[in-house]
C-alpha atoms as a PDB file:
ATOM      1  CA  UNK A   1     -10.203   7.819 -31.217  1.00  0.00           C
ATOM      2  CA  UNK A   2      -7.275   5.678 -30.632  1.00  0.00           C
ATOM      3  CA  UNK A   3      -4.943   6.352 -27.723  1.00  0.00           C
ATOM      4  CA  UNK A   4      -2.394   4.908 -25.921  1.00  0.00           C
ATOM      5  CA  UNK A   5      -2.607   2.376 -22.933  1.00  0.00           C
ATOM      6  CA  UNK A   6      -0.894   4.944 -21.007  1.00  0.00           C
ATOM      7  CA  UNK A   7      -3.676   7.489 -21.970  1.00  0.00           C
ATOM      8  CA  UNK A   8      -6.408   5.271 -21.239  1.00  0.00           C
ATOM      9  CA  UNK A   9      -5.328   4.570 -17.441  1.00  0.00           C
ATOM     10  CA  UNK A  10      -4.604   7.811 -17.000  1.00  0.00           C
ATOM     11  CA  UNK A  11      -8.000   9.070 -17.967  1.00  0.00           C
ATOM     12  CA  UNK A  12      -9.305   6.257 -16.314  1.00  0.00           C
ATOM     13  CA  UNK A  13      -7.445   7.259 -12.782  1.00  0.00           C
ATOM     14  CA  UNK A  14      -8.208  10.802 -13.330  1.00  0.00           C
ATOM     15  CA  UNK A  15     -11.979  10.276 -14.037  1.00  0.00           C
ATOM     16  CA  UNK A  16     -13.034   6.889 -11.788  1.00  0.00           C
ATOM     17  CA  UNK A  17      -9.767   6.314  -8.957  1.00  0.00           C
ATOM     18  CA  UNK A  18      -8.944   9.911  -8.011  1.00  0.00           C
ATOM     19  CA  UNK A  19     -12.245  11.297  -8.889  1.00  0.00           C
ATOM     20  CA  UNK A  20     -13.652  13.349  -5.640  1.00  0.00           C
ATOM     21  CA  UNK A  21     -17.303  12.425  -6.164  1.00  0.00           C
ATOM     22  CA  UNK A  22     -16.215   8.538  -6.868  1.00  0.00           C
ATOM     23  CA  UNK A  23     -14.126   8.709  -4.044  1.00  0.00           C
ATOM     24  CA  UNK A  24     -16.949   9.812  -2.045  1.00  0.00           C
ATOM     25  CA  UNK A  25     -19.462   7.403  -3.121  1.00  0.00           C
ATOM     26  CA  UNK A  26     -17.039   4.799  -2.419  1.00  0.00           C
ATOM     27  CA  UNK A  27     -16.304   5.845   0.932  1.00  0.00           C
ATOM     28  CA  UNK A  28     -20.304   5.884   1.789  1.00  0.00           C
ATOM     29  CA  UNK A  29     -20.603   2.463   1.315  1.00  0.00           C
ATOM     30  CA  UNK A  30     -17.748   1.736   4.199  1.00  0.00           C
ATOM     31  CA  UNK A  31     -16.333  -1.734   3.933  1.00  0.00           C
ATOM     32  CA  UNK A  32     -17.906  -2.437   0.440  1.00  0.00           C
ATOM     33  CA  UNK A  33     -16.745   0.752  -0.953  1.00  0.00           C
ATOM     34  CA  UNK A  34     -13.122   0.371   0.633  1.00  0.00           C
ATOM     35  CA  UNK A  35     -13.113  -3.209  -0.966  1.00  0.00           C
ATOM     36  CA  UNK A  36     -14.383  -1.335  -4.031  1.00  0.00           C
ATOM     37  CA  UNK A  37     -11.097   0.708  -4.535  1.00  0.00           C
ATOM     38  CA  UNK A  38      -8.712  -1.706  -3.162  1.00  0.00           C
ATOM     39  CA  UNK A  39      -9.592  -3.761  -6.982  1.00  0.00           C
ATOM     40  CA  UNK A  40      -9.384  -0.881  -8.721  1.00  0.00           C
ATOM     41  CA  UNK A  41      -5.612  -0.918  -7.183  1.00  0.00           C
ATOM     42  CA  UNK A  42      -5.228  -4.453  -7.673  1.00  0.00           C
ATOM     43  CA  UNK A  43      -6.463  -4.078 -11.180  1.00  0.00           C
ATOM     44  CA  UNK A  44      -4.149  -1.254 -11.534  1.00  0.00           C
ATOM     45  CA  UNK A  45      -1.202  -3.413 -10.278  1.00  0.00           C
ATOM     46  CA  UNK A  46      -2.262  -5.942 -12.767  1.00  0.00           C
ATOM     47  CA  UNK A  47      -1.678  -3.970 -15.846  1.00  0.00           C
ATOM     48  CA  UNK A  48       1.256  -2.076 -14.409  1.00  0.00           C
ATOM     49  CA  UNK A  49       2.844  -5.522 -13.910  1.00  0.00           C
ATOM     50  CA  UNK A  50       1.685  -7.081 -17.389  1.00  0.00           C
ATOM     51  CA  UNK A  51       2.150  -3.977 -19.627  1.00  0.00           C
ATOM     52  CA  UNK A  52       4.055  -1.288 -18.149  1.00  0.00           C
ATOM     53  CA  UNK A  53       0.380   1.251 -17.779  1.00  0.00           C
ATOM     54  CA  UNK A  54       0.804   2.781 -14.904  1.00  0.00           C
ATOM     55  CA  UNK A  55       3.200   5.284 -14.542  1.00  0.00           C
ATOM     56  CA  UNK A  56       5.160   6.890 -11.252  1.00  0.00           C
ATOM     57  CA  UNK A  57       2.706   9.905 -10.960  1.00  0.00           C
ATOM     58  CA  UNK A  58      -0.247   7.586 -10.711  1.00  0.00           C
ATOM     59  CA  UNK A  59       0.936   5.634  -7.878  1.00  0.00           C
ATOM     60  CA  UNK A  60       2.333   8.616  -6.371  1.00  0.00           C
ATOM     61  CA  UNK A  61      -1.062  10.237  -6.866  1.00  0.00           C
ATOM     62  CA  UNK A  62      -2.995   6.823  -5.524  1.00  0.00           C
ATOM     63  CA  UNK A  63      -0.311   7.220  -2.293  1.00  0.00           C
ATOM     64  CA  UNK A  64      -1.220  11.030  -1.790  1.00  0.00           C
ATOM     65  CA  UNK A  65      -4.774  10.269  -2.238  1.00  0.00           C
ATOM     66  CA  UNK A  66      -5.854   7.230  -0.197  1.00  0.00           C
ATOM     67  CA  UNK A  67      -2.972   6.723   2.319  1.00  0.00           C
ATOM     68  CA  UNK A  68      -1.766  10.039   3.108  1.00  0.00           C
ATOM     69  CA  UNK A  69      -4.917  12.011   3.067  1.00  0.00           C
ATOM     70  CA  UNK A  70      -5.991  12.022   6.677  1.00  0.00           C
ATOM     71  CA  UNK A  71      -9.536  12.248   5.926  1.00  0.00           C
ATOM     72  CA  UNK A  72      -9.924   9.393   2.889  1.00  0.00           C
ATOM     73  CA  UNK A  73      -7.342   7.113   4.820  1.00  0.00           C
ATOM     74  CA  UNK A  74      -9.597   7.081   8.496  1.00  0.00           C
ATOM     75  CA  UNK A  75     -12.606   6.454   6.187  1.00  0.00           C
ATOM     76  CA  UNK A  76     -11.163   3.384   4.488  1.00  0.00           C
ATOM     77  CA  UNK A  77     -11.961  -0.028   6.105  1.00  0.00           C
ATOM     78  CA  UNK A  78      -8.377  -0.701   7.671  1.00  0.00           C
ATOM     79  CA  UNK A  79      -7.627  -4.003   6.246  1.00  0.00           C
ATOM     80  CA  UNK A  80      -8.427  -2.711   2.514  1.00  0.00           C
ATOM     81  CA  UNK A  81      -6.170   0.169   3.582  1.00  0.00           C
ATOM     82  CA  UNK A  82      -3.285  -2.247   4.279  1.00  0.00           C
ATOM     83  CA  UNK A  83      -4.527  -4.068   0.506  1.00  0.00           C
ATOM     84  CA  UNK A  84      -3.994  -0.716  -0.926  1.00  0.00           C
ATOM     85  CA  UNK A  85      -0.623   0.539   0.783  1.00  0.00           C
ATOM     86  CA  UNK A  86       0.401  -3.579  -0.350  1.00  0.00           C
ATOM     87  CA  UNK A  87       0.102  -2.746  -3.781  1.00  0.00           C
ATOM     88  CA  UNK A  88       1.487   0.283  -4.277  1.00  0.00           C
ATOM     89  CA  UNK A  89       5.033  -0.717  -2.045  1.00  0.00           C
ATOM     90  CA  UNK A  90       4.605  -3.981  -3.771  1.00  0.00           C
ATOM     91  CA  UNK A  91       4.966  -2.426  -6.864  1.00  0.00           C
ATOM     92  CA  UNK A  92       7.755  -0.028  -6.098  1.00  0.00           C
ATOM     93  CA  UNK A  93       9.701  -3.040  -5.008  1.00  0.00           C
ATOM     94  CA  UNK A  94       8.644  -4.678  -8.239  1.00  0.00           C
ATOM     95  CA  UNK A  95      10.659  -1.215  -9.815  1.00  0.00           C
ATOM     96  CA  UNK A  96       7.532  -0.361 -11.478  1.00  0.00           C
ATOM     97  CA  UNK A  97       6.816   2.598  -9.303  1.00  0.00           C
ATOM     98  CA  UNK A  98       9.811   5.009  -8.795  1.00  0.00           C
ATOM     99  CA  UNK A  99       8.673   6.192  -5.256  1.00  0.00           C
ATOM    100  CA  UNK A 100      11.510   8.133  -3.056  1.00  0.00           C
ATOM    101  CA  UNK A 101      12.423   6.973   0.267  1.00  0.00           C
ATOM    102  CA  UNK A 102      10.675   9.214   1.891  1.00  0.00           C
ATOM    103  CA  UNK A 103       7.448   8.450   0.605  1.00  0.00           C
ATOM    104  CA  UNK A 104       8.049   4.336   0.450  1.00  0.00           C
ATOM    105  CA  UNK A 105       8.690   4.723   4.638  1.00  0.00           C
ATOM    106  CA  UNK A 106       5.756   6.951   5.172  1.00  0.00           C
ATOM    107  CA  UNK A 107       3.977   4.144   3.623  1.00  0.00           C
ATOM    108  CA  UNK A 108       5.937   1.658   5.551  1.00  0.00           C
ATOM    109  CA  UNK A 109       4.958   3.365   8.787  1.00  0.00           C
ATOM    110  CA  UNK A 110       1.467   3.230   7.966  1.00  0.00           C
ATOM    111  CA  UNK A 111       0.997   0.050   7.096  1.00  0.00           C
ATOM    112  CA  UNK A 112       2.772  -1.604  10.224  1.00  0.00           C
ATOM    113  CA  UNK A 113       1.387   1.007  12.530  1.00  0.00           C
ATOM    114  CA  UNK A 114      -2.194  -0.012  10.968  1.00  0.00           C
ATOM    115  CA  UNK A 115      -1.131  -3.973  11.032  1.00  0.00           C
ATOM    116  CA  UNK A 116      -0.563  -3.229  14.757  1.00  0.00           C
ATOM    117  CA  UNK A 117      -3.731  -1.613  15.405  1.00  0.00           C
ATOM    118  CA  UNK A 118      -5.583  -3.823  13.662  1.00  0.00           C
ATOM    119  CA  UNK A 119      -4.260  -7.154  12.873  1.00  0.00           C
ATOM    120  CA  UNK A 120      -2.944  -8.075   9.644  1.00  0.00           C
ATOM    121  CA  UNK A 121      -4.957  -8.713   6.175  1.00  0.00           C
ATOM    122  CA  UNK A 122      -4.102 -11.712   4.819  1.00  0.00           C
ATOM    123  CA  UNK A 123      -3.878 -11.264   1.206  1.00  0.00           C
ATOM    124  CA  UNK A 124      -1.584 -12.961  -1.197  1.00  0.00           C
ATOM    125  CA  UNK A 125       0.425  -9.675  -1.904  1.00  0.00           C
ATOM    126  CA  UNK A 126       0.472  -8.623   2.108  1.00  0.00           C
ATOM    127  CA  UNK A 127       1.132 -10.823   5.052  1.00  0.00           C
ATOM    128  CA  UNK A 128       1.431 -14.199   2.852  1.00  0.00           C
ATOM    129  CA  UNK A 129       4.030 -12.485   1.191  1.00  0.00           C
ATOM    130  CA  UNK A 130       7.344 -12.600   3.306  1.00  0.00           C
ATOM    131  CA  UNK A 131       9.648 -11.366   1.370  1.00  0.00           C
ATOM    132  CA  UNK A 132       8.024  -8.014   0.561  1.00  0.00           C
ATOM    133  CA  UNK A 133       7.006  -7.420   4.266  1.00  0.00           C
ATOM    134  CA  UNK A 134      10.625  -7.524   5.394  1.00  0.00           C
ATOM    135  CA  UNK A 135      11.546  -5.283   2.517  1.00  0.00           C
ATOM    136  CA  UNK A 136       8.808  -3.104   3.532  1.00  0.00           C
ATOM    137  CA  UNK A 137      10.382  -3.112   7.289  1.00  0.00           C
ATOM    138  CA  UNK A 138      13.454  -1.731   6.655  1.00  0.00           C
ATOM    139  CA  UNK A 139      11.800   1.420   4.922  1.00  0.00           C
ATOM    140  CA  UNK A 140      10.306   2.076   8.239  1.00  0.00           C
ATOM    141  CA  UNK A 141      11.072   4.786  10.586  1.00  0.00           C
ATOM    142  CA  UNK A 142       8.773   3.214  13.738  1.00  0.00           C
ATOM    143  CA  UNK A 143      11.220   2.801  17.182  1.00  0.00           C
ATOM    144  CA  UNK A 144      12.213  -0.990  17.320  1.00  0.00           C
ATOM    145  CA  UNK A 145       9.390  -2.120  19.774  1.00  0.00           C
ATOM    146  CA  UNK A 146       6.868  -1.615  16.589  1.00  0.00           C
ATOM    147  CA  UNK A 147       8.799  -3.546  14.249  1.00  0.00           C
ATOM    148  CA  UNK A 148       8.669  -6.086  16.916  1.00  0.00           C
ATOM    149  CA  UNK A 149       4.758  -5.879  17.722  1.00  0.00           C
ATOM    150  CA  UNK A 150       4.564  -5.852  13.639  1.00  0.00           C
ATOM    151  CA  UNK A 151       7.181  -9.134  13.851  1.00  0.00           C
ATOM    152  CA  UNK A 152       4.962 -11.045  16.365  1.00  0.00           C
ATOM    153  CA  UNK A 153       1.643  -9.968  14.671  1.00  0.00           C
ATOM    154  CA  UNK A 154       3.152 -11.248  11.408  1.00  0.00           C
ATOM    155  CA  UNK A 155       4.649 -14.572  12.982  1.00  0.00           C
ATOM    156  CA  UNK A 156       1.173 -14.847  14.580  1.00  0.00           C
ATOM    157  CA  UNK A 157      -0.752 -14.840  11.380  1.00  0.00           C
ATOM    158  CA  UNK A 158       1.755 -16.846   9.125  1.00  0.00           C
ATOM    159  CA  UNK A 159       3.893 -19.218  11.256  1.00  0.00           C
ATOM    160  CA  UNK A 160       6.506 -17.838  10.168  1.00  0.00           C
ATOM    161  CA  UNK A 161       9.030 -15.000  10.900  1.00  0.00           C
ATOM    162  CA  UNK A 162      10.264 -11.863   9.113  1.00  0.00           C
ATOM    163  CA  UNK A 163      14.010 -10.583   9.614  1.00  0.00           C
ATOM    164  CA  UNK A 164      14.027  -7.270  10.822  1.00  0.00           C
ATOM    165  CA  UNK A 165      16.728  -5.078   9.943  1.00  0.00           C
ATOM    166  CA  UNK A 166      19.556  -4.485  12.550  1.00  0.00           C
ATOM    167  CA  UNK A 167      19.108  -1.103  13.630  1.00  0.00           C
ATOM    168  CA  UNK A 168      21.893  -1.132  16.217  1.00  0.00           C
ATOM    169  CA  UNK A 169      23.440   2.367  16.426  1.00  0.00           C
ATOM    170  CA  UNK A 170      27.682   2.615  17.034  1.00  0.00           C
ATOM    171  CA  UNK A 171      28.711   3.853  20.699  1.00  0.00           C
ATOM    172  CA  UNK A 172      25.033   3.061  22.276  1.00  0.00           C
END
């Protein structure tokens, strides 16, 4: 049977990435499993970015399933959970996911609210990469005082320093 790329990765998310059971098995195996999925994203990414296959309800589907499920996202091996929010912001500011603001600083908040917790995982598409991590800032809806733990975590890691956006309100 031939089918499109489109069709493939969707049957492919549907039956593998969003799968329960897979899910499940993944999450058993802790840091190995969390590592586990965070490819399948990457992999993801990697055609999205290459030939247009992934389309706005999968990341939006890969968002509501790993990041803002309560019970998958405190199961996932935080800095893989960082790698996975990465990829899917990384590709909405690539325009290859359509994601609405509300969503993109829901996924800003957790990320920089797990980056403070934890530290941040230097990946190529995370911390190393400056320029999405201050887009990624001004999605987020964290008081100031974060953004500045987030900021001096950052610097920390990377020697080098994000721009912030000015949040300074009129008649303060």
């Amino acid at each position: 049977r031939i089918e499109t790329l489109a069709e493939f990765v969707g049957m492919e998310l549907r039956t593998r990435l969003l799968n329960p059971k897979w899910i499940e098995g993944m999450l058993k195996e802790g840091y190995a499993g969390s590592h586990e999925i965070s490819d399948h994203l990457a992999n993801l990414f990697g055609v999205d970015a290459t030939m247009d296959g992934a389309s706005d309800w999968a990341w939006q589907a890969v968002a509501q399933t790993f990041v803002f499920d309560e019970n998958i996202r405190s199961k996932l091996d935080p800095y893989a959970l960082q790698s996975i929010i990465g990829w899917g912001m990384e590709g909405a500011r690539r325009q290859m996911w359509q994601a609405d603001g509300q969503t993109l600083s829901k996924l800003a908040d957790i990320y920089i609210q797990n980056a403070i917790n934890y530290g941040v995982v230097c990946c190529h598409h995370t911390c190393a990469n400056l320029v999405f991590n201050e887009w990624m800032a001004n999605y987020a809806t964290l008081p100031d005082d974060a953004l500045n733990r987030f900021r001096d975590i950052l610097t920390k890691a990377t020697e080098q320093q994000i721009k912030l956006p000015n949040r300074e309100r009129e008649n303060d």
